[in-house]
N, C-alpha and C. Protein backbone atom coordinates (compact mmCIF):
# COMPACT_ATOMS: atom_id res chain seq x y z
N UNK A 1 -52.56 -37.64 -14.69
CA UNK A 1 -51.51 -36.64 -14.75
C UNK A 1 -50.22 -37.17 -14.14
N UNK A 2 -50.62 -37.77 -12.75
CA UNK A 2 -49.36 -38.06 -12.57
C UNK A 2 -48.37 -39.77 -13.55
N UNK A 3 -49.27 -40.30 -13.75
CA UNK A 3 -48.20 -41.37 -14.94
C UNK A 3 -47.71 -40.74 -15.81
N UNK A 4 -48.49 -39.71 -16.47
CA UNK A 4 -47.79 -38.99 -17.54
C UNK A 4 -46.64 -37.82 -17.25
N UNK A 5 -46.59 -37.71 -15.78
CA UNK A 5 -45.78 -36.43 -15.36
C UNK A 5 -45.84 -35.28 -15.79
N UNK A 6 -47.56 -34.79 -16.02
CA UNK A 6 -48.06 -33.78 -16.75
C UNK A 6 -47.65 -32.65 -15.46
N UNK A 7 -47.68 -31.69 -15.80
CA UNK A 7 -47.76 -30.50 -14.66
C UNK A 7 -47.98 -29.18 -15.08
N UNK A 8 -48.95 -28.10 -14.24
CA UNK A 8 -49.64 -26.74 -14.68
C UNK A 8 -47.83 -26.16 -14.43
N UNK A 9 -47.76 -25.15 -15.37
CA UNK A 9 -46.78 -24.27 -15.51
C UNK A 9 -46.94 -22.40 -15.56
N UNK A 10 -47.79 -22.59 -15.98
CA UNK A 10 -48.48 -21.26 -16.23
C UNK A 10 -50.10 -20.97 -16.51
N UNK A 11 -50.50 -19.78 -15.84
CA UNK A 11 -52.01 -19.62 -16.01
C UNK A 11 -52.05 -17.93 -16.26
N UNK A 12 -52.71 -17.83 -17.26
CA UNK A 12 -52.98 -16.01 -17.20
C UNK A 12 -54.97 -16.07 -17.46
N UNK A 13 -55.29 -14.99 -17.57
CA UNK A 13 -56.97 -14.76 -17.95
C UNK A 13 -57.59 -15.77 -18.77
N UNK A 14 -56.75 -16.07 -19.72
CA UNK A 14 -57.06 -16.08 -20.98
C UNK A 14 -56.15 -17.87 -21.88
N UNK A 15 -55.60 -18.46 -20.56
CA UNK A 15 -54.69 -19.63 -20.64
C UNK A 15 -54.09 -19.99 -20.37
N UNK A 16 -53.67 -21.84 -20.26
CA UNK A 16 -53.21 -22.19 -19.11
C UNK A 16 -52.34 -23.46 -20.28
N UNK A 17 -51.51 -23.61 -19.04
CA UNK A 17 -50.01 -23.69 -19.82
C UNK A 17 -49.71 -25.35 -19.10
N UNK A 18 -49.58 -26.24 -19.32
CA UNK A 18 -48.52 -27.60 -18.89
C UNK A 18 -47.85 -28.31 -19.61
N UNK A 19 -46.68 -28.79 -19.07
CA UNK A 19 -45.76 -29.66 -19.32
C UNK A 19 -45.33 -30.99 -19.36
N UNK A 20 -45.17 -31.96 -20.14
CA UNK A 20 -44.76 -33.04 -20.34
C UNK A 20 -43.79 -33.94 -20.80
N UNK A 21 -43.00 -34.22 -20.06
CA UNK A 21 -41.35 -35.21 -20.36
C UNK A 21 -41.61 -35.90 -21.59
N UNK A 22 -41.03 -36.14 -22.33
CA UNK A 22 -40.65 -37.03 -23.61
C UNK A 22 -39.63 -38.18 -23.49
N UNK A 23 -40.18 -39.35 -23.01
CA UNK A 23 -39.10 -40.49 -22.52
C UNK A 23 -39.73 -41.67 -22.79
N UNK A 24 -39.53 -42.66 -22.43
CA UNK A 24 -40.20 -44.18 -22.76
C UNK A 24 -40.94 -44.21 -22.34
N UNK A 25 -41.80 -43.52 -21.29
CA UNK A 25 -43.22 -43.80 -20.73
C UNK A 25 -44.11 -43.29 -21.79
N UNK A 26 -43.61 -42.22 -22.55
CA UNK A 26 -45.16 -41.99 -23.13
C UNK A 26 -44.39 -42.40 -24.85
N UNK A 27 -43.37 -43.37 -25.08
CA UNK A 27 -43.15 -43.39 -26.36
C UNK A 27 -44.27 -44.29 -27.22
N UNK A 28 -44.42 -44.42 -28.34
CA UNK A 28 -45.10 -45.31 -29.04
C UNK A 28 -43.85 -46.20 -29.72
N UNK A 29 -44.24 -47.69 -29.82
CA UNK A 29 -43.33 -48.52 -30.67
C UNK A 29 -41.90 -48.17 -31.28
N UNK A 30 -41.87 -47.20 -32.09
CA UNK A 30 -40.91 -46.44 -32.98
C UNK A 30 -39.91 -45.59 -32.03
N UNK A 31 -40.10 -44.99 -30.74
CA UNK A 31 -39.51 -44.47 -29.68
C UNK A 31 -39.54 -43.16 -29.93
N UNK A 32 -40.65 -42.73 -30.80
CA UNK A 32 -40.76 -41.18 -30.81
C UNK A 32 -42.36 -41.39 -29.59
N UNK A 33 -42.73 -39.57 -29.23
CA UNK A 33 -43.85 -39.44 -28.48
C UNK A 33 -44.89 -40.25 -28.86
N UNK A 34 -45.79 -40.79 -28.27
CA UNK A 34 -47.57 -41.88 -28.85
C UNK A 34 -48.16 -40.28 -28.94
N UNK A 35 -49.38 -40.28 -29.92
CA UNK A 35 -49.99 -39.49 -30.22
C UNK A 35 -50.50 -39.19 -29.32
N UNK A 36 -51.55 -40.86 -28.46
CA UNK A 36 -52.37 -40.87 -27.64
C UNK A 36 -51.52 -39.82 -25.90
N UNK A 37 -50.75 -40.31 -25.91
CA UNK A 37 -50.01 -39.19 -25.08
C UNK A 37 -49.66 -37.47 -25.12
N UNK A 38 -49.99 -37.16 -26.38
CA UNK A 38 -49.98 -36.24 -27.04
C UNK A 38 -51.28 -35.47 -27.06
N UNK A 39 -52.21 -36.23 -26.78
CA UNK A 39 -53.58 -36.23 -26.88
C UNK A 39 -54.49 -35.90 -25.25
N UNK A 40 -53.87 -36.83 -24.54
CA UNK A 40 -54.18 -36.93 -23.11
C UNK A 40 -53.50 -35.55 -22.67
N UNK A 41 -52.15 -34.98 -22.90
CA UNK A 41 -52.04 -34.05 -22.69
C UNK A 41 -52.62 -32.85 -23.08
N UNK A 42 -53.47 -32.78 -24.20
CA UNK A 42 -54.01 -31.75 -25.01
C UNK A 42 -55.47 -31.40 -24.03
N UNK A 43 -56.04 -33.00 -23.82
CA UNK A 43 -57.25 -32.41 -22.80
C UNK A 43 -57.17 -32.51 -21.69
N UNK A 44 -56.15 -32.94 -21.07
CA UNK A 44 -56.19 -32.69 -19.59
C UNK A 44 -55.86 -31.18 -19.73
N UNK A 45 -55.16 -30.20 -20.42
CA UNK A 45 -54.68 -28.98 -20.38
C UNK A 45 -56.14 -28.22 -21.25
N UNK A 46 -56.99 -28.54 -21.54
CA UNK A 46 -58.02 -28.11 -22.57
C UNK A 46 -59.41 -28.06 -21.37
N UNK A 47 -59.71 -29.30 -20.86
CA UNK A 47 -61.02 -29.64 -19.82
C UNK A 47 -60.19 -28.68 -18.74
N UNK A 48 -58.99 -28.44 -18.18
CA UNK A 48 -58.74 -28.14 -16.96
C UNK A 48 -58.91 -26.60 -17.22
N UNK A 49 -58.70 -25.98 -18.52
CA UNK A 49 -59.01 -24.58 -18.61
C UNK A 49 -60.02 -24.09 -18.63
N UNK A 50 -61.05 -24.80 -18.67
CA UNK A 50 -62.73 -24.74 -18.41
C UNK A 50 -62.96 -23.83 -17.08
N UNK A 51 -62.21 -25.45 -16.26
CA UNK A 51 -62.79 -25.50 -14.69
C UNK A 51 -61.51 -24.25 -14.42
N UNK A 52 -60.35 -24.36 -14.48
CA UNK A 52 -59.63 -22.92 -14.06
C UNK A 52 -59.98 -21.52 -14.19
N UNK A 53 -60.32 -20.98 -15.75
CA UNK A 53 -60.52 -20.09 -15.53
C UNK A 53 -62.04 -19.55 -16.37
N UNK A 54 -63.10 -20.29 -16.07
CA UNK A 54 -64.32 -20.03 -16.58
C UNK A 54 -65.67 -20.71 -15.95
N UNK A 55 -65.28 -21.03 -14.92
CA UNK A 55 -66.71 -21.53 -14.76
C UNK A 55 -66.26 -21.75 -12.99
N UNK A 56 -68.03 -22.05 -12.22
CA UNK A 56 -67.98 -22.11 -11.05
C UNK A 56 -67.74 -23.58 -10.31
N UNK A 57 -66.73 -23.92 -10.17
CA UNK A 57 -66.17 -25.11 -9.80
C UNK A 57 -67.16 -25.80 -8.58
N UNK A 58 -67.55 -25.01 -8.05
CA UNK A 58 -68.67 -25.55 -6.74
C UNK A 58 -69.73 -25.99 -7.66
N UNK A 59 -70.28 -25.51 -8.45
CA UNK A 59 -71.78 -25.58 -8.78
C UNK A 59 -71.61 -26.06 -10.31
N UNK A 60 -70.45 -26.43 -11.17
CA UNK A 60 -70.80 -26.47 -12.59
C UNK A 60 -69.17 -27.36 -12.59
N UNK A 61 -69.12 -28.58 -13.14
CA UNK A 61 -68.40 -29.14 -13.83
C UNK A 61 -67.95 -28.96 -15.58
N UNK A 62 -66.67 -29.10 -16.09
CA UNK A 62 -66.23 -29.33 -17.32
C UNK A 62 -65.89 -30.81 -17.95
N UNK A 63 -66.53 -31.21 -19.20
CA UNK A 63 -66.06 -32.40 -19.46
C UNK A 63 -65.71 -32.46 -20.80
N UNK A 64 -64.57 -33.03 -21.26
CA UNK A 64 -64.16 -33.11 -22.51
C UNK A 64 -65.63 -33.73 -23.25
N UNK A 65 -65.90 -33.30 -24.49
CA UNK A 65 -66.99 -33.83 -26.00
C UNK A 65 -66.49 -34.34 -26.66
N UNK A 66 -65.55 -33.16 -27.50
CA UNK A 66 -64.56 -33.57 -28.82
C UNK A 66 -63.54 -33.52 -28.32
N UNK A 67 -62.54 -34.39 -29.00
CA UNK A 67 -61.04 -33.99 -29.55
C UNK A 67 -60.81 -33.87 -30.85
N UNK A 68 -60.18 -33.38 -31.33
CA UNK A 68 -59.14 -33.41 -32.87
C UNK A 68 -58.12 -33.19 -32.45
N UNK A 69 -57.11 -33.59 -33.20
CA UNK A 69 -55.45 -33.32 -33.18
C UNK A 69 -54.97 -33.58 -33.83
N UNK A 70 -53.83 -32.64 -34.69
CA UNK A 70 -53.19 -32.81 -35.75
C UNK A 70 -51.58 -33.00 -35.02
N UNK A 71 -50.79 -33.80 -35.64
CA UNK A 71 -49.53 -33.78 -35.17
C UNK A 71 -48.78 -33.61 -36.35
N UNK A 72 -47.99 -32.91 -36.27
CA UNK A 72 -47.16 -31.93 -36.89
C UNK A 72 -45.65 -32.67 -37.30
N UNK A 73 -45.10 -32.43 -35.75
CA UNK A 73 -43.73 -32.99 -35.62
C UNK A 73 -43.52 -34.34 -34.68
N UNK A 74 -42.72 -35.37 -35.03
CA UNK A 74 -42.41 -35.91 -33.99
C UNK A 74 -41.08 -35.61 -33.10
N UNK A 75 -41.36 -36.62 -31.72
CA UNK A 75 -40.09 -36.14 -30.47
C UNK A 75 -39.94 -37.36 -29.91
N UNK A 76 -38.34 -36.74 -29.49
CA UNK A 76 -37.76 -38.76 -28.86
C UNK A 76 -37.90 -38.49 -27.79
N UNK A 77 -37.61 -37.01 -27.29
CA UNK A 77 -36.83 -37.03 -25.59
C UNK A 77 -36.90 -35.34 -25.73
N UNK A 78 -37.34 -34.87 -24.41
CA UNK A 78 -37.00 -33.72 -23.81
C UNK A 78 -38.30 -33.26 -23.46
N UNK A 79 -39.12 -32.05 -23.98
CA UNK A 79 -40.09 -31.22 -22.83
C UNK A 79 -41.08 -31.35 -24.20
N UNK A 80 -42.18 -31.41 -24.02
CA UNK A 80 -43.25 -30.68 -24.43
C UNK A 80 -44.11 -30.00 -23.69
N UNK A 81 -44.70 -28.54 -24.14
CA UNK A 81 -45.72 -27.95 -23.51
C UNK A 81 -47.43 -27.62 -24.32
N UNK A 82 -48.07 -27.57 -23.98
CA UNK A 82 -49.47 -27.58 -24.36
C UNK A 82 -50.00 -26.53 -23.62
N UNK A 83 -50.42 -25.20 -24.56
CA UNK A 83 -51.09 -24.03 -24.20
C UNK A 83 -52.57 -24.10 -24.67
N UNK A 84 -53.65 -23.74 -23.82
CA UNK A 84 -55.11 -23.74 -24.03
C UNK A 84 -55.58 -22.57 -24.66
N UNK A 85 -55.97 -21.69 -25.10
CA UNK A 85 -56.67 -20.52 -25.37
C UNK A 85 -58.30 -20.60 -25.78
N UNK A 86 -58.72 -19.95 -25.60
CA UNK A 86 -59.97 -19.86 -25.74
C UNK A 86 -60.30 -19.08 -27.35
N UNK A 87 -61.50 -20.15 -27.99
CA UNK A 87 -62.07 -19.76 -29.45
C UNK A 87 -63.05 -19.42 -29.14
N UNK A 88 -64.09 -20.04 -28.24
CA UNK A 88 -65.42 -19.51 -28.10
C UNK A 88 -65.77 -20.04 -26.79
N UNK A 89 -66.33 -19.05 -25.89
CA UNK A 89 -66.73 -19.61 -24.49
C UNK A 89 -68.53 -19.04 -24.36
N UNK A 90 -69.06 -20.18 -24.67
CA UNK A 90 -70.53 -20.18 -24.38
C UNK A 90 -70.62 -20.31 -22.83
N UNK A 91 -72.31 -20.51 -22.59
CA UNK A 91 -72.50 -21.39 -21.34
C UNK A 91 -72.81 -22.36 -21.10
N UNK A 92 -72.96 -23.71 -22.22
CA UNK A 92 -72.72 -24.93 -22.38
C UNK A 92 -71.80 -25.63 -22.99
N UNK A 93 -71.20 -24.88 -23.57
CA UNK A 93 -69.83 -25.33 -24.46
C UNK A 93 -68.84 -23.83 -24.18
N UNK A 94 -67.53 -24.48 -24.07
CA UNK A 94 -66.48 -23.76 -24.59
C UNK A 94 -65.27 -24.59 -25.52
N UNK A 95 -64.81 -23.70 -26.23
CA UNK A 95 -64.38 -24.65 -27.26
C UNK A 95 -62.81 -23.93 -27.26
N UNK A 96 -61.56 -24.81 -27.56
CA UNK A 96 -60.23 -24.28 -27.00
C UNK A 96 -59.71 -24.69 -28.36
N UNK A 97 -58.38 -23.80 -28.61
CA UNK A 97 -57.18 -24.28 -29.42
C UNK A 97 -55.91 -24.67 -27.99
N UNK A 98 -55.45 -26.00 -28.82
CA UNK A 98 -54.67 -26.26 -27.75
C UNK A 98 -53.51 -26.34 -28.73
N UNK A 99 -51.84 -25.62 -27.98
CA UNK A 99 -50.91 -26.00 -29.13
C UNK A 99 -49.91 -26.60 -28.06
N UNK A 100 -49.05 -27.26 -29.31
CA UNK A 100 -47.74 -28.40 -28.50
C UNK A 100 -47.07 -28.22 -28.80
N UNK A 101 -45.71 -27.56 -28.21
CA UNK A 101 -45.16 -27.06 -28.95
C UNK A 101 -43.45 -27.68 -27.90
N UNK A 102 -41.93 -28.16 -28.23
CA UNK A 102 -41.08 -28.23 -27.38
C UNK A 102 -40.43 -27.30 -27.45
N UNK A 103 -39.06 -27.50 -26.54
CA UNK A 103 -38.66 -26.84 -25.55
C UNK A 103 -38.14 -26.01 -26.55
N UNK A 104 -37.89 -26.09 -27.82
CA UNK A 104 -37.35 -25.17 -28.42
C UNK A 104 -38.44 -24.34 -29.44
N UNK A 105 -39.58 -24.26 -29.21
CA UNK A 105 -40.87 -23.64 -29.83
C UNK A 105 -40.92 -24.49 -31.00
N UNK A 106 -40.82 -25.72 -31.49
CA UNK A 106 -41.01 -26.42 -32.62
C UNK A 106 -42.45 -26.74 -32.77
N UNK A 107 -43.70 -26.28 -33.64
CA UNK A 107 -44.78 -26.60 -32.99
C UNK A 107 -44.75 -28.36 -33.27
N UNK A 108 -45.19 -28.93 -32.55
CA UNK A 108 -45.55 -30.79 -32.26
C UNK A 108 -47.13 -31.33 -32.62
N UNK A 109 -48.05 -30.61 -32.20
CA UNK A 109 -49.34 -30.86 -32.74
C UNK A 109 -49.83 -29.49 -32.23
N UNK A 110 -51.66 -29.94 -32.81
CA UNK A 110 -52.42 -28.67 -32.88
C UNK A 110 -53.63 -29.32 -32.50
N UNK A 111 -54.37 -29.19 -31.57
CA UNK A 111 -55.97 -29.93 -30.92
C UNK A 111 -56.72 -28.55 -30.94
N UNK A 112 -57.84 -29.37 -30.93
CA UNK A 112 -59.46 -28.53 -31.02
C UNK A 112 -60.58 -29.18 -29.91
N UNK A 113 -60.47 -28.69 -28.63
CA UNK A 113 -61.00 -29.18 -27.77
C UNK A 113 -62.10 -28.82 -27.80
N UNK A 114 -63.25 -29.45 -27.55
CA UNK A 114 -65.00 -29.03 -27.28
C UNK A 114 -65.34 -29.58 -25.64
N UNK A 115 -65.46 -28.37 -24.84
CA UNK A 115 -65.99 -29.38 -23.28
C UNK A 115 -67.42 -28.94 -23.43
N UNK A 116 -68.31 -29.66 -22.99
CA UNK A 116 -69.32 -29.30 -22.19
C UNK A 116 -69.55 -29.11 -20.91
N UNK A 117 -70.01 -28.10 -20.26
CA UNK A 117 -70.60 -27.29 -19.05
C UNK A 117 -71.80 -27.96 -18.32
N UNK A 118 -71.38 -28.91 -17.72
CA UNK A 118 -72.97 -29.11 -16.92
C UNK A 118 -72.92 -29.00 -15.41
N UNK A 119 -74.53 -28.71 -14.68
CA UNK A 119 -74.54 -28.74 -13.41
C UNK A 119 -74.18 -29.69 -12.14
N UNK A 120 -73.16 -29.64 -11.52
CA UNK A 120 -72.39 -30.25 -10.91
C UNK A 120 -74.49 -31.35 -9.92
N UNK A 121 -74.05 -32.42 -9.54
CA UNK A 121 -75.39 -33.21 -9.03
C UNK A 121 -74.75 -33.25 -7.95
């Protein structure tokens, strides 16, 4: 989180919200955003909504399974944010829509996070 200068922005019941700069650290070749940066942000904001607002952090860990991600738009420079929501919350899986969207609501990509739930050892 911190190379990427990811940061929590918002949390309600139901989803949790962070932010990420658009600059040469996370560009790919071409000097628009790397996907893979695009991506890292999708599950660090996807696994962290597990452990935030669904499960018992003492006794039960979250770990990313799947990713998918579709990218939409590209970006040279300025904010992106990545919101989690919940599609289905089992008790071994919960499964998230994550969206990316910048500072001016342009959506940027669209992920499909799968964590699994296991007992913390």
């Amino acid at each position: 989180m911190e190379t990427l200068n990811i940061e929590f922005t918002d949390v309600g019941d139901d989803f949790l919200t962070a932010k990420m700069p658009v600059n040469s650290k996370v560009h790919q070749p071409y000097g628009i955003l790397h996907g893979g940066a695009t991506a890292a942000l999708a599950e660090t904001v996807g696994s962290c909504a597990s452990g935030f607002l669904f499960i018992d952090t003492k006794t039960q860990i979250a770990k990313g399974l799947e990713l998918s991600i579709n990218h939409i738009k590209s970006k040279k420079e300025g904010i992106v944010f990545a919101t989690a929501k919940p599609i289905h919350r089992g008790k071994t899986t919960h499964l998230w829509e994550v969206k990316i969207v910048d500072e001016y609501h342009n959506l940027i990509s669209i992920c499909k996070i799968t964590n699994i739930i296991l007992a913390k050892k």
